[in-house]
N, C-alpha and C. Protein backbone atom coordinates (compact mmCIF):
# COMPACT_ATOMS: atom_id res chain seq x y z
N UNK A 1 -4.96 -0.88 -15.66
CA UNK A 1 -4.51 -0.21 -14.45
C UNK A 1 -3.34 0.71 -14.79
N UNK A 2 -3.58 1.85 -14.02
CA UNK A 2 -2.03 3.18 -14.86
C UNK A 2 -1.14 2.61 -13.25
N UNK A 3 -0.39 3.06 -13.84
CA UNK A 3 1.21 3.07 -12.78
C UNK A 3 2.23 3.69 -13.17
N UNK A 4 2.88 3.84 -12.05
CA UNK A 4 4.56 4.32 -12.23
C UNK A 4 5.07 3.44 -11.62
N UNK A 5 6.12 3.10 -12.26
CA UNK A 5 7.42 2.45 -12.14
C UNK A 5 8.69 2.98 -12.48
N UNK A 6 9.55 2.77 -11.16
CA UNK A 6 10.65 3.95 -11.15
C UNK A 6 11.69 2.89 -11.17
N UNK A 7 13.22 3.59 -11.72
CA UNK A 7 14.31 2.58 -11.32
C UNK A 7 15.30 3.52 -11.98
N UNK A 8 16.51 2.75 -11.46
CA UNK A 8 17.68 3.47 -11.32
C UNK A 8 18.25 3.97 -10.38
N UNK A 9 17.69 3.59 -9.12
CA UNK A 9 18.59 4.55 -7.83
C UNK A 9 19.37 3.38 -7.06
N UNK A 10 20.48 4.04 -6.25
CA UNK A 10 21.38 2.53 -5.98
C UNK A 10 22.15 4.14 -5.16
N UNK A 11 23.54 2.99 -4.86
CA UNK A 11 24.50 3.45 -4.13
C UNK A 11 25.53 4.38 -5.05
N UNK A 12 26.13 5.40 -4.67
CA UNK A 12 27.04 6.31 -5.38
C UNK A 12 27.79 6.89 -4.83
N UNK A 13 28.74 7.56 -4.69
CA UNK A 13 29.88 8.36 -3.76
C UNK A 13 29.73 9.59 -4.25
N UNK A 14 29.87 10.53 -3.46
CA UNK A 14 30.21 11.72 -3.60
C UNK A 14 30.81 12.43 -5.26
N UNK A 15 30.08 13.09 -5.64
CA UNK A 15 30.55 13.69 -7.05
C UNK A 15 29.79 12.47 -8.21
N UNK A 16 29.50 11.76 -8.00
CA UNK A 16 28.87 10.66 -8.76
C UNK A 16 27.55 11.10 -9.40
N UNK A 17 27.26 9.86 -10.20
CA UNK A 17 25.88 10.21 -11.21
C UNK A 17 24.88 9.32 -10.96
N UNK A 18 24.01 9.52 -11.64
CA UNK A 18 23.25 8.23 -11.54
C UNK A 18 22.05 8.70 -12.47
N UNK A 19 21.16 8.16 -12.81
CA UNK A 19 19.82 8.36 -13.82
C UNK A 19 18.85 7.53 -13.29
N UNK A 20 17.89 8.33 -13.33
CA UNK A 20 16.73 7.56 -12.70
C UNK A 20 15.49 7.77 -14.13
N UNK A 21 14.61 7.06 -13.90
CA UNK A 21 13.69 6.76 -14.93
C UNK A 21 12.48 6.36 -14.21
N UNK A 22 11.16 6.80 -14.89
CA UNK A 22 10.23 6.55 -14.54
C UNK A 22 8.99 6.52 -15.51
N UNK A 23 8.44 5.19 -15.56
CA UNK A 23 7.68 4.88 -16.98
C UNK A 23 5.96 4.71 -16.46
N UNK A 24 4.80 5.55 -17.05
CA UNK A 24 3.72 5.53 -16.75
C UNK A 24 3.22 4.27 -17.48
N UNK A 25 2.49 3.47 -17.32
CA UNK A 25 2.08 2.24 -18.07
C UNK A 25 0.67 2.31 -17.43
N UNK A 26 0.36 1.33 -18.76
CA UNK A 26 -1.42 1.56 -18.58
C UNK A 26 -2.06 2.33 -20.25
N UNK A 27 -3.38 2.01 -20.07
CA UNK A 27 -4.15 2.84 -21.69
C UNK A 27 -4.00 4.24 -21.10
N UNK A 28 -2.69 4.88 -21.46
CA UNK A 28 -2.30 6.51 -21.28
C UNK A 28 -2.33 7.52 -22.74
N UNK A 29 -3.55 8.32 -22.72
CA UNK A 29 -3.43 9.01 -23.82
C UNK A 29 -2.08 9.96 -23.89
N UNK A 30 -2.03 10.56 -22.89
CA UNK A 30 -1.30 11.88 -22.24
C UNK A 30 -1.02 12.07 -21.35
N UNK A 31 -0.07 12.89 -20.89
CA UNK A 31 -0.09 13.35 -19.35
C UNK A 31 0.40 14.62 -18.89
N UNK A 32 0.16 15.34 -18.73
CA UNK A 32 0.12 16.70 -18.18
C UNK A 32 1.09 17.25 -17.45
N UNK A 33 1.63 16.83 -16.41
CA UNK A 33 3.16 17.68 -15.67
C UNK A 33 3.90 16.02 -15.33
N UNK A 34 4.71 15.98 -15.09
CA UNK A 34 5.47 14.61 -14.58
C UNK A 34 6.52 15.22 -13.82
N UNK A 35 7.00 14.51 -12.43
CA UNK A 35 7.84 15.12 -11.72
C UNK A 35 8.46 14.24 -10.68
N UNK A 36 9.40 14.61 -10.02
CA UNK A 36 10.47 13.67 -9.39
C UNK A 36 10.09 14.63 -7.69
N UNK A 37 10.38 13.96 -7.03
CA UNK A 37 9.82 14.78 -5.39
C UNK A 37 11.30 13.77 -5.03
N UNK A 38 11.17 13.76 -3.49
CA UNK A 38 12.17 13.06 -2.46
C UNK A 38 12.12 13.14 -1.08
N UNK A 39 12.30 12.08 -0.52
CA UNK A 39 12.08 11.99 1.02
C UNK A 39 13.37 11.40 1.72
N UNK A 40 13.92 12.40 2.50
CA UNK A 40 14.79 12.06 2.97
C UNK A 40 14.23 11.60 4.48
N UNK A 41 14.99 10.86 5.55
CA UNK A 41 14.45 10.38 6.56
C UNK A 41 14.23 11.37 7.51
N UNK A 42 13.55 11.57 8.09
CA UNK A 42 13.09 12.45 9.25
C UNK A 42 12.30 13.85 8.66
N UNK A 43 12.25 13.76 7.45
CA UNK A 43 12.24 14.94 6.62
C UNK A 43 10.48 14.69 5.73
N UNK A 44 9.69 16.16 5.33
CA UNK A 44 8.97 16.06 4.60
C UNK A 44 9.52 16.15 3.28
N UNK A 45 8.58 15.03 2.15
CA UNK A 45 8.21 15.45 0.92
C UNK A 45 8.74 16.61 0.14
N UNK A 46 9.72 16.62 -0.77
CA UNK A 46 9.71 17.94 -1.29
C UNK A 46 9.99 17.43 -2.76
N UNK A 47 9.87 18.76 -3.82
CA UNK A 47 9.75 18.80 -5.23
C UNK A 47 11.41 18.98 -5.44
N UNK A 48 11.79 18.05 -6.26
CA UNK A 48 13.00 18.04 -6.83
C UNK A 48 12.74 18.94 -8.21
N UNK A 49 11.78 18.10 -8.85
CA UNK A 49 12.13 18.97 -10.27
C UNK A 49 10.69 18.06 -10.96
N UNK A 50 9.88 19.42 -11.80
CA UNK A 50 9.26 18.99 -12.87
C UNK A 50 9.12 19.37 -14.07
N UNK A 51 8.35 18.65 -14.90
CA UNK A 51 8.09 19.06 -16.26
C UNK A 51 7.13 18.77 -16.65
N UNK A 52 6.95 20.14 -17.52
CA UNK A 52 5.20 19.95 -18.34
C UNK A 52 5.09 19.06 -19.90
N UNK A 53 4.00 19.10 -20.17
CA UNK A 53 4.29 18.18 -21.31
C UNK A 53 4.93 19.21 -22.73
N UNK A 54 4.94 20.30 -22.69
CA UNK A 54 5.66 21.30 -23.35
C UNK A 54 6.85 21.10 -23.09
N UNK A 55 7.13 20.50 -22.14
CA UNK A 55 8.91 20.67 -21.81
C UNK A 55 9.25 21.79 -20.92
N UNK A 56 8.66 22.35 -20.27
CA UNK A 56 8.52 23.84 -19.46
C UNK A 56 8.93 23.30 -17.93
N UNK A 57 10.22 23.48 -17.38
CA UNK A 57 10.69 22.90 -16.16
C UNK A 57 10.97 23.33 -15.18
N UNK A 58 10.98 23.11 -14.35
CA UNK A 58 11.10 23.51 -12.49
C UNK A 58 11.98 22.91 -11.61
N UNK A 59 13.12 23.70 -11.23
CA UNK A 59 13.49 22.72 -9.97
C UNK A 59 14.05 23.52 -9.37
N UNK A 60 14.32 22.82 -7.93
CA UNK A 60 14.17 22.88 -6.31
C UNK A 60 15.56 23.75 -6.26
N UNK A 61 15.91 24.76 -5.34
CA UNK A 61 17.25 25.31 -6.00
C UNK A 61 18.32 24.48 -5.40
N UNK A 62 18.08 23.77 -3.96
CA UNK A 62 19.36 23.00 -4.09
C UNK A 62 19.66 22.34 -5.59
N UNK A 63 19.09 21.59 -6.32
CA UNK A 63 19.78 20.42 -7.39
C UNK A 63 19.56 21.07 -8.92
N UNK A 64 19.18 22.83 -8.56
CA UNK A 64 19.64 23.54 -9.77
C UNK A 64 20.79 23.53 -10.57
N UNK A 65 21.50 23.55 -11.85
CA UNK A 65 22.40 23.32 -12.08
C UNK A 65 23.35 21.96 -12.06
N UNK A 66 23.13 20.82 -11.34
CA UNK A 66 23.36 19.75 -10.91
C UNK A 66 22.11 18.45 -11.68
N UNK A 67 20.77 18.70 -11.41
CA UNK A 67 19.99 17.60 -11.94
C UNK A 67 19.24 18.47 -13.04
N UNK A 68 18.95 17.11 -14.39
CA UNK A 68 18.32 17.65 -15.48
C UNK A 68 17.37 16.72 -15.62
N UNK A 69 15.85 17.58 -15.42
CA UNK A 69 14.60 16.57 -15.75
C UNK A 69 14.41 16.82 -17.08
N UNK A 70 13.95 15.50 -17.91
CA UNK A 70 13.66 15.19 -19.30
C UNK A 70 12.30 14.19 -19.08
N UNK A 71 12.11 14.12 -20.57
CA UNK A 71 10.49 13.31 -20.66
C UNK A 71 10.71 12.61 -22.03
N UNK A 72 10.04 11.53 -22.27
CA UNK A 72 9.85 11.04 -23.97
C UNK A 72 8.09 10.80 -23.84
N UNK A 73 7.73 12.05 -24.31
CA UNK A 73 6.19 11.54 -24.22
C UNK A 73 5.52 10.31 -24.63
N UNK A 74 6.72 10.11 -26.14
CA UNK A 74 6.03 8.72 -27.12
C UNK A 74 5.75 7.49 -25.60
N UNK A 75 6.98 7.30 -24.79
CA UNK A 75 7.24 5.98 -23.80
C UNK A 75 6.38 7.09 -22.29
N UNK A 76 5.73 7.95 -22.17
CA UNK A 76 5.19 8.44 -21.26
C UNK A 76 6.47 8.30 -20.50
N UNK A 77 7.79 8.47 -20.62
CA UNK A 77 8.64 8.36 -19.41
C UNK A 77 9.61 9.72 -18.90
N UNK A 78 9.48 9.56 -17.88
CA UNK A 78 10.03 10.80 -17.73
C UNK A 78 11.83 10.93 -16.81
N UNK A 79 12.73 11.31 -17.18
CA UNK A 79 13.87 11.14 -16.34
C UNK A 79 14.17 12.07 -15.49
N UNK A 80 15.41 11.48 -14.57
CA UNK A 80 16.39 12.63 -13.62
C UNK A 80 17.61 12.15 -13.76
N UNK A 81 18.05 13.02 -14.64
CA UNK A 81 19.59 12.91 -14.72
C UNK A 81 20.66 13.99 -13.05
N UNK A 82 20.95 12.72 -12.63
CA UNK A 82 21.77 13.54 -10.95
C UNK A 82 23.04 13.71 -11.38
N UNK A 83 23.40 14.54 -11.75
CA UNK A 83 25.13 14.66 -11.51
C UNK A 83 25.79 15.22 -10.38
N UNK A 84 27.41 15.28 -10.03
CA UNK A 84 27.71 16.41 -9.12
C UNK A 84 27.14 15.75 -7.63
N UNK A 85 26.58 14.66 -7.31
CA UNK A 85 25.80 13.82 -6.19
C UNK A 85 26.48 14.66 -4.80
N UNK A 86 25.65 14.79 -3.96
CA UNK A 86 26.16 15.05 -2.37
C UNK A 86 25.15 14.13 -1.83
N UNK A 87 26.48 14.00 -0.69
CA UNK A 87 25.37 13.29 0.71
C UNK A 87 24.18 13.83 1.19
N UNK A 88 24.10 15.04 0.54
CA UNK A 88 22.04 15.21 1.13
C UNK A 88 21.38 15.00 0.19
N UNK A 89 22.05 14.45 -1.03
CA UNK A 89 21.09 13.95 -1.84
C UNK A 89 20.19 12.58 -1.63
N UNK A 90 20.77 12.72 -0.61
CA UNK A 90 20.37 10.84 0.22
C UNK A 90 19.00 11.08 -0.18
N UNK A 91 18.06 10.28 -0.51
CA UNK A 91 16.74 9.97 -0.07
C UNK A 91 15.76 9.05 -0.73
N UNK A 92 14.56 8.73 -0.35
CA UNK A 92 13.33 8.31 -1.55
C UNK A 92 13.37 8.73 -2.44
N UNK A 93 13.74 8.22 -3.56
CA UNK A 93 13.14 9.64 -4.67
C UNK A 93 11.80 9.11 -5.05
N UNK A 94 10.51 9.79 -5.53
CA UNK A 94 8.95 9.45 -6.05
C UNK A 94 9.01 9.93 -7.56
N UNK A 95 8.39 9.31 -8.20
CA UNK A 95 7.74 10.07 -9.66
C UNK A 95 6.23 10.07 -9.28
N UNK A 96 6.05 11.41 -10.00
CA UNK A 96 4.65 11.79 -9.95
C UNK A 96 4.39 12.08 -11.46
N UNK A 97 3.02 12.09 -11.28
CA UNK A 97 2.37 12.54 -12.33
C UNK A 97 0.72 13.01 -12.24
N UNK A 98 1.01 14.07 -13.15
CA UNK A 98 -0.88 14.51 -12.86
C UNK A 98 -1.34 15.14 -14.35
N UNK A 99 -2.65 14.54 -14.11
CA UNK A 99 -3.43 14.91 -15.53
C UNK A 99 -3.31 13.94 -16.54
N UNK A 100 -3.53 12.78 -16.35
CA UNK A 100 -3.10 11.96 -17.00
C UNK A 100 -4.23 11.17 -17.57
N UNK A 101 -4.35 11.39 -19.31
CA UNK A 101 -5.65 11.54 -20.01
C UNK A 101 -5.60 9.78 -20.21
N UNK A 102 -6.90 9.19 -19.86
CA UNK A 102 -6.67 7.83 -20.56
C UNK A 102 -7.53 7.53 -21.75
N UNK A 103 -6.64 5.91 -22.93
CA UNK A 103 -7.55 6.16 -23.87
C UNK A 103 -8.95 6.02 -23.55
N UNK A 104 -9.31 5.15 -22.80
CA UNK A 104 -10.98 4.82 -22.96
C UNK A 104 -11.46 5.95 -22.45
N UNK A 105 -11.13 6.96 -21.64
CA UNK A 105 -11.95 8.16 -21.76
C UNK A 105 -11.32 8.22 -19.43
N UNK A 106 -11.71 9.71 -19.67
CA UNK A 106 -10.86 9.92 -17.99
C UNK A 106 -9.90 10.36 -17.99
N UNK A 107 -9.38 10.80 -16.73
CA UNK A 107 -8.23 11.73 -16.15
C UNK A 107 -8.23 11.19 -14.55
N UNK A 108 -7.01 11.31 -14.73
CA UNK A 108 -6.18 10.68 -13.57
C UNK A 108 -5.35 11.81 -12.76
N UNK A 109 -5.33 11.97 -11.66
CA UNK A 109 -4.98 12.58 -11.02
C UNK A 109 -3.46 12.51 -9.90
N UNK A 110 -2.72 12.93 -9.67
CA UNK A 110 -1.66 13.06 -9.10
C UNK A 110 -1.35 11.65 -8.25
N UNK A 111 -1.07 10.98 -9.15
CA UNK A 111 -0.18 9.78 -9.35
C UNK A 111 1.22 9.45 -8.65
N UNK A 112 1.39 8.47 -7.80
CA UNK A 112 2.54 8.18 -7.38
C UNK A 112 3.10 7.22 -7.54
N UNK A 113 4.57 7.31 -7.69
CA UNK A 113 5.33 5.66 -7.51
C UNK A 113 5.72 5.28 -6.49
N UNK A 114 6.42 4.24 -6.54
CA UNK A 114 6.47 3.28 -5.43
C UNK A 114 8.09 3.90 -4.51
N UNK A 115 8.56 4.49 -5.19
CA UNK A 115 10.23 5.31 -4.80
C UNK A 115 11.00 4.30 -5.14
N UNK A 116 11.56 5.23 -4.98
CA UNK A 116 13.56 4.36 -5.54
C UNK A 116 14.48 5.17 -4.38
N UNK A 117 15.60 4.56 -4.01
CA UNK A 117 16.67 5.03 -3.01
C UNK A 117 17.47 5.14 -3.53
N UNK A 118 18.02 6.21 -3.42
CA UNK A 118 19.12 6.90 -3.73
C UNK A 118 20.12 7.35 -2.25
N UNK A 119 21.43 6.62 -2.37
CA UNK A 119 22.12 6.69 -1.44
C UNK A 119 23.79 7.43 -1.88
N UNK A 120 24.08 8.69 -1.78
CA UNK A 120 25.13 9.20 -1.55
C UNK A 120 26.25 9.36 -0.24
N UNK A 121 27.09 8.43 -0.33
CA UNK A 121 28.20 8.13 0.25
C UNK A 121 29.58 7.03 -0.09
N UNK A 122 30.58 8.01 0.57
CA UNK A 122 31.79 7.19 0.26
C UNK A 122 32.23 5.88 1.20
C-alpha cells in the first residue's frame, strides 16, 4: 500500500520556524512532482510550493522567499522548511504527490496525506 505520512507541524509564534516532512512509503520506484498545498479554515485548498524530481520548484508568492521546498529522492521524502512564520500561515498543511512509479509495475496518481497543523500565534 503507497502513502504519505506527514509530520512536523505544531504550535509556533510569530517569526518562528518549523520543518515539516513528508515520507512516501510503499514499493515506490519514483515519483514525479511532490508538493506541500494548505487549508486554512473557511478557505479553499491552495499550492504552497512544489518540486519536480529534477529539483525544478514552485511556490505560492505569499511564502516566496520565506519557505524552502526540498526532496531526498533516495527516502522518497520531500520537505518544507517555514521560516519568518505569520499568523496566516495558520493552516492544514497536505503533501502531495503525483506520478508515482511503483516497483511491481504502475503509476499512481495525485496522492494525498493525511495533513499536519500548523498553528502561528503568540
Amino acid at each position: 500500500q503507497v502513502q504519505l505520512v506527514e509530520s512536523g507541524g505544531g504550535l509556533v509564534q510569530p517569526g518562528g520556524s518549523l520543518r515539516l516532512s513528508c515520507e512516501a512509503s510503499g514499493s515506490i520506484f519514483s515519483i514525479n512532482a511532490m508538493g506541500w498545498y494548505r487549508q486554512a479554515p473557511g478557505k479553499q485548498r491552495e499550492l504552497v510550493a512544489s518540486i519536480t524530481s529534477g529539483g525544478s520548484t514552485n511556490y505560492a508568492s505569499p511564502v516566496r522567499g520565506r519557505f524552502t521546498i526540498s526532496r531526498d529522492n533516495a527516502k522518497n521524502t520531500v520537505y518544507l522548511q517555514m521560516n519568518s512564520l505569520k499568523p496566516e500561515d495558520t493552516a492544514v498543511y497536505y503533501c502531495n504527490a503525483d506520478g508515482l512509479r511503483l516497483r511491481g509495475g504502475g503509476i499512481r496518481y495525485n496522492l494525498w496525506g493525511q495533513g499536519t497543523q500548523v498553528t502561528v500565534s503568540s
